[in-house]
C-alpha atoms as a PDB file:
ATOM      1  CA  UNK A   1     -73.970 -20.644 272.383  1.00  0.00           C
ATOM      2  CA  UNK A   2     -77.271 -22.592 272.335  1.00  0.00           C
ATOM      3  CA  UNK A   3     -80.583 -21.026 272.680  1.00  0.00           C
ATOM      4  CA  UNK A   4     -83.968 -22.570 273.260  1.00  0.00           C
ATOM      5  CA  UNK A   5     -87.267 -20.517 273.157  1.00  0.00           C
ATOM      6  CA  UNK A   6     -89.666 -22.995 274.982  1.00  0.00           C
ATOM      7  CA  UNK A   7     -93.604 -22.047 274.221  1.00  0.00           C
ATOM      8  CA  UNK A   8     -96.966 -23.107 274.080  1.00  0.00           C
ATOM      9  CA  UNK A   9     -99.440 -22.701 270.999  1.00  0.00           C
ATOM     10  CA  UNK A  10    -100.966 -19.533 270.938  1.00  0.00           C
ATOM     11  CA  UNK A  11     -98.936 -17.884 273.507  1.00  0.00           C
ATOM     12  CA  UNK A  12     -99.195 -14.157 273.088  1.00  0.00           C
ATOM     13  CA  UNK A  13     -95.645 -13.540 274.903  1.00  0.00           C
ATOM     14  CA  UNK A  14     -93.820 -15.392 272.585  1.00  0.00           C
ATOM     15  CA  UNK A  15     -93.364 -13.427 269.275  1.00  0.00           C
ATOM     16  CA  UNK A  16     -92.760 -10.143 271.311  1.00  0.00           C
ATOM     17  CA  UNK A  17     -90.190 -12.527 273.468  1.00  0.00           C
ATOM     18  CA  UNK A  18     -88.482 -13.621 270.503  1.00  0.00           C
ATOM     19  CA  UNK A  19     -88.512  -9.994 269.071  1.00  0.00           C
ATOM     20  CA  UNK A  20     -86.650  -8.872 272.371  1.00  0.00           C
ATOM     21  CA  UNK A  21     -84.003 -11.973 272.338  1.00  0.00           C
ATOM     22  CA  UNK A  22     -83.241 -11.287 268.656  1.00  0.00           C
ATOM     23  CA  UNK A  23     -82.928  -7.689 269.159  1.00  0.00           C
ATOM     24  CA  UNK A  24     -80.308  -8.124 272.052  1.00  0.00           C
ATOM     25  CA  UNK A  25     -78.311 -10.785 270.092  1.00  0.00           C
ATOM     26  CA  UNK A  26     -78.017  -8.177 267.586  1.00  0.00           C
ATOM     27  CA  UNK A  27     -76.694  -5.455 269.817  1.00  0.00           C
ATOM     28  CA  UNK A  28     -74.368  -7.807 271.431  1.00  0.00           C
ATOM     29  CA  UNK A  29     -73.767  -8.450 268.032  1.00  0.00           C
ATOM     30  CA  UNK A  30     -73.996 -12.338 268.756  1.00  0.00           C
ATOM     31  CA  UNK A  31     -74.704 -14.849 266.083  1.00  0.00           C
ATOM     32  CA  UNK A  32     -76.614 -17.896 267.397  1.00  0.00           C
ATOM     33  CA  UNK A  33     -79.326 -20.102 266.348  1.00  0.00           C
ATOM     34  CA  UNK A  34     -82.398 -20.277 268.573  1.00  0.00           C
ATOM     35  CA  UNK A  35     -84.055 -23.537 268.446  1.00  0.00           C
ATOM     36  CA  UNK A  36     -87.928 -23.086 268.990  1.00  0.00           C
ATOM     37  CA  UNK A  37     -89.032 -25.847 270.674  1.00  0.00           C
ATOM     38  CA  UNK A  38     -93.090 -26.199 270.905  1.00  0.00           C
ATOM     39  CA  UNK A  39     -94.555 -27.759 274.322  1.00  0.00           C
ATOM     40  CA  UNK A  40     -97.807 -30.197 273.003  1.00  0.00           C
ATOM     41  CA  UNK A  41     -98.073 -31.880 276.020  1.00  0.00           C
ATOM     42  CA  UNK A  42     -98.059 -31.999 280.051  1.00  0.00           C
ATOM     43  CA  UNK A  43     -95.546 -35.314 279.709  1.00  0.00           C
ATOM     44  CA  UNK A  44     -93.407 -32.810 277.535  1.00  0.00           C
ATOM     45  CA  UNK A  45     -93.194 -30.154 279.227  1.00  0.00           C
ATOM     46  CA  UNK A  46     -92.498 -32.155 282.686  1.00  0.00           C
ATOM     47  CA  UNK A  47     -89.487 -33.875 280.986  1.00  0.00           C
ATOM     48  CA  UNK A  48     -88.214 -30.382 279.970  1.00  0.00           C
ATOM     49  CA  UNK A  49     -89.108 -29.118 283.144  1.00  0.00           C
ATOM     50  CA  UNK A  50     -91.053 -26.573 281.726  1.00  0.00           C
ATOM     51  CA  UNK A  51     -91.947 -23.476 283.885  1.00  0.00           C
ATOM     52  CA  UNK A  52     -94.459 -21.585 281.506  1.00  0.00           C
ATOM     53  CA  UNK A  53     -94.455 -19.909 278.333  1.00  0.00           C
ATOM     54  CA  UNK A  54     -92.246 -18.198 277.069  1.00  0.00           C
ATOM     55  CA  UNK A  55     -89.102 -20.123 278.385  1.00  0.00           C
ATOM     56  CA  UNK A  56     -86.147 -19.148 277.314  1.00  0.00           C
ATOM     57  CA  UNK A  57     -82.436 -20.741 277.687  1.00  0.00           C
ATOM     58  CA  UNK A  58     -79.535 -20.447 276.841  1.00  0.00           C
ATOM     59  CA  UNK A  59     -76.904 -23.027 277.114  1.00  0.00           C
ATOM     60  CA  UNK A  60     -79.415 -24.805 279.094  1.00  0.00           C
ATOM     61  CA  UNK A  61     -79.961 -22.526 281.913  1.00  0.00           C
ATOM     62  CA  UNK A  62     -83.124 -20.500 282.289  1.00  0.00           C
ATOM     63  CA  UNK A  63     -82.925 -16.716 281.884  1.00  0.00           C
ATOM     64  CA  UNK A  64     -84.326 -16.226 285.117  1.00  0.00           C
ATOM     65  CA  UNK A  65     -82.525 -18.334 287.239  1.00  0.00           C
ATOM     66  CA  UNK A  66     -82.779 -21.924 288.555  1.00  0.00           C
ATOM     67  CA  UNK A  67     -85.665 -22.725 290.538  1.00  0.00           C
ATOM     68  CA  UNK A  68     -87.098 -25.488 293.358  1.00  0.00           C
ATOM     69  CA  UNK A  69     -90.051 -25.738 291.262  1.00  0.00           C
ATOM     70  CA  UNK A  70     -91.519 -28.730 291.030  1.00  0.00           C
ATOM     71  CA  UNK A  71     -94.883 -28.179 288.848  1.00  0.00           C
ATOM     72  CA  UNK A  72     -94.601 -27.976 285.236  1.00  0.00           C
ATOM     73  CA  UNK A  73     -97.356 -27.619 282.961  1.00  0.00           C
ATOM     74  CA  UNK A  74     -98.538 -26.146 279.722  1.00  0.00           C
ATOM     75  CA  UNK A  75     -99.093 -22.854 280.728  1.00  0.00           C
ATOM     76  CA  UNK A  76     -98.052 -19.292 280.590  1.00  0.00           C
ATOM     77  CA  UNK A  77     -95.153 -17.228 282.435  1.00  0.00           C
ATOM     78  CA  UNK A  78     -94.831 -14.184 284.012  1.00  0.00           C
ATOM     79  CA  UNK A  79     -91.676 -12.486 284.479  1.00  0.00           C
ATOM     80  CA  UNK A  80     -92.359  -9.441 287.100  1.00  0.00           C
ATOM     81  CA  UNK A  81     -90.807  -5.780 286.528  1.00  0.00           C
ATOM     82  CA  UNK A  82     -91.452  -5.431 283.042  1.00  0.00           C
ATOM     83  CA  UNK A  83     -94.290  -3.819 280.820  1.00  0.00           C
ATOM     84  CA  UNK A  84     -95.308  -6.840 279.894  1.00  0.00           C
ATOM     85  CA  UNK A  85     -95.382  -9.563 282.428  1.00  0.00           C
ATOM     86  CA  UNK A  86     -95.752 -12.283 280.437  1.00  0.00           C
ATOM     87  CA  UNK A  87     -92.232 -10.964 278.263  1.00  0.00           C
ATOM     88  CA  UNK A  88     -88.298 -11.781 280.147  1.00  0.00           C
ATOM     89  CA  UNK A  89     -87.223  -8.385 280.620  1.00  0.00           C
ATOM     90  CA  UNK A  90     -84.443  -7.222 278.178  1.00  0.00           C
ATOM     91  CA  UNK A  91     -82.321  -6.555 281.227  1.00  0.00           C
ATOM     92  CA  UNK A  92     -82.611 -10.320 282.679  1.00  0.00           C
ATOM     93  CA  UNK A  93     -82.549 -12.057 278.685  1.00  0.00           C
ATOM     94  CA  UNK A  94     -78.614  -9.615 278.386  1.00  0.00           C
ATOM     95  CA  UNK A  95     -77.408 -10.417 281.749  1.00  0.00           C
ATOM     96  CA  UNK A  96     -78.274 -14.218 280.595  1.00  0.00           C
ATOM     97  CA  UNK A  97     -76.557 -13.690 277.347  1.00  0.00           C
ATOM     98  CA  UNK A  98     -73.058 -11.664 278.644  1.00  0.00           C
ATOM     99  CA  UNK A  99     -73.052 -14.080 281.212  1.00  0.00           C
ATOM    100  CA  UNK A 100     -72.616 -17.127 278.584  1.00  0.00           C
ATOM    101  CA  UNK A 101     -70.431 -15.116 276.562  1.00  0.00           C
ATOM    102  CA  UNK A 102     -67.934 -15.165 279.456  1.00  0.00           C
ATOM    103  CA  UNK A 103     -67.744 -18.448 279.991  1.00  0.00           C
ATOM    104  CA  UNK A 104     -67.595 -19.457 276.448  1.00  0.00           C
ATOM    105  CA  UNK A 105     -64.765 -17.508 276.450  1.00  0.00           C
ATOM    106  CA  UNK A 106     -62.641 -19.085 279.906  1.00  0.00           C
END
Protein backbone atom coordinates (compact mmCIF):
# COMPACT_ATOMS: atom_id res chain seq x y z
CA UNK A 1 0.00 0.00 0.00
CA UNK A 2 1.46 3.48 -0.68
CA UNK A 3 0.61 6.48 1.28
CA UNK A 4 1.33 10.11 0.62
CA UNK A 5 0.57 12.92 3.20
CA UNK A 6 0.71 16.04 0.87
CA UNK A 7 1.17 19.49 3.07
CA UNK A 8 2.21 22.86 3.17
CA UNK A 9 4.74 24.47 5.78
CA UNK A 10 3.15 25.40 8.77
CA UNK A 11 -0.08 23.76 8.21
CA UNK A 12 -1.82 23.30 11.52
CA UNK A 13 -4.00 20.20 10.12
CA UNK A 14 -1.23 18.23 9.37
CA UNK A 15 0.33 16.72 12.58
CA UNK A 16 -3.25 16.06 14.00
CA UNK A 17 -3.92 14.47 10.26
CA UNK A 18 -1.04 12.34 10.49
CA UNK A 19 -1.91 11.45 14.18
CA UNK A 20 -5.43 10.22 12.86
CA UNK A 21 -3.90 8.19 9.67
CA UNK A 22 -1.34 6.51 11.97
CA UNK A 23 -3.82 5.73 14.53
CA UNK A 24 -6.20 3.94 11.96
CA UNK A 25 -3.28 2.02 10.32
CA UNK A 26 -2.73 0.74 13.67
CA UNK A 27 -6.22 -0.48 14.35
CA UNK A 28 -6.44 -1.95 10.98
CA UNK A 29 -3.35 -3.20 12.09
CA UNK A 30 -1.72 -2.17 8.63
CA UNK A 31 1.96 -1.68 8.20
CA UNK A 32 2.79 0.95 5.54
CA UNK A 33 5.15 3.68 5.03
CA UNK A 34 3.72 7.17 4.52
CA UNK A 35 5.83 9.27 2.39
CA UNK A 36 5.50 13.03 3.49
CA UNK A 37 5.79 14.93 0.66
CA UNK A 38 6.19 18.94 1.33
CA UNK A 39 4.41 21.37 -1.35
CA UNK A 40 7.18 24.60 -1.77
CA UNK A 41 5.69 25.82 -4.65
CA UNK A 42 2.45 26.74 -6.87
CA UNK A 43 4.36 24.79 -10.03
CA UNK A 44 4.52 21.83 -7.43
CA UNK A 45 1.62 21.57 -6.23
CA UNK A 46 -0.15 22.02 -9.85
CA UNK A 47 1.92 19.03 -11.14
CA UNK A 48 0.66 17.00 -8.11
CA UNK A 49 -2.57 18.37 -8.53
CA UNK A 50 -2.66 19.49 -5.21
CA UNK A 51 -6.10 20.33 -3.61
CA UNK A 52 -4.97 21.89 -0.17
CA UNK A 53 -3.32 20.89 2.86
CA UNK A 54 -3.47 18.20 4.32
CA UNK A 55 -3.76 15.80 1.25
CA UNK A 56 -3.72 12.56 1.82
CA UNK A 57 -3.48 9.34 -0.64
CA UNK A 58 -3.23 6.32 -0.72
CA UNK A 59 -2.25 4.28 -3.65
CA UNK A 60 -2.62 7.43 -5.46
CA UNK A 61 -6.17 8.22 -4.96
CA UNK A 62 -7.32 11.01 -2.69
CA UNK A 63 -9.14 10.10 0.53
CA UNK A 64 -11.93 12.10 -0.41
CA UNK A 65 -12.66 11.20 -3.70
CA UNK A 66 -11.68 12.33 -7.23
CA UNK A 67 -12.57 15.68 -8.16
CA UNK A 68 -13.18 18.15 -11.50
CA UNK A 69 -11.04 20.55 -9.82
CA UNK A 70 -9.02 22.41 -11.73
CA UNK A 71 -7.22 25.05 -9.25
CA UNK A 72 -4.40 23.93 -7.26
CA UNK A 73 -2.48 26.00 -5.05
CA UNK A 74 -0.54 26.15 -1.84
CA UNK A 75 -3.17 26.37 0.44
CA UNK A 76 -5.17 24.75 3.11
CA UNK A 77 -8.13 22.05 3.05
CA UNK A 78 -11.17 21.59 4.59
CA UNK A 79 -12.82 18.39 4.89
CA UNK A 80 -16.62 19.13 6.15
CA UNK A 81 -18.37 16.91 9.00
CA UNK A 82 -15.65 16.68 11.29
CA UNK A 83 -14.47 18.64 14.51
CA UNK A 84 -11.91 19.90 12.82
CA UNK A 85 -12.44 21.00 9.30
CA UNK A 86 -9.23 21.35 8.25
CA UNK A 87 -8.53 17.26 9.54
CA UNK A 88 -9.99 14.05 6.85
CA UNK A 89 -12.40 12.56 9.06
CA UNK A 90 -11.33 9.15 10.55
CA UNK A 91 -14.41 7.69 8.93
CA UNK A 92 -13.44 8.92 5.20
CA UNK A 93 -9.19 8.24 5.88
CA UNK A 94 -10.71 4.00 6.98
CA UNK A 95 -13.12 3.73 4.24
CA UNK A 96 -9.95 4.93 2.00
CA UNK A 97 -7.75 2.46 3.69
CA UNK A 98 -10.29 -0.94 3.72
CA UNK A 99 -11.03 0.03 0.41
CA UNK A 100 -7.20 -0.48 -0.78
CA UNK A 101 -6.89 -3.36 1.33
CA UNK A 102 -9.47 -5.10 -0.89
CA UNK A 103 -8.07 -4.62 -3.87
CA UNK A 104 -4.61 -5.39 -2.86
CA UNK A 105 -5.99 -8.43 -2.03
CA UNK A 106 -8.13 -9.43 -5.69
Amino acid sequence: MKIEVLYVLDCPHYPAAMAELKSILAVERISAQISEVLIASARMAEALKFRGSPTIRINGRDIAGESEAQHFAVSCRLYPGEKHPGVPPAQMIRRAVREAMRGERQ
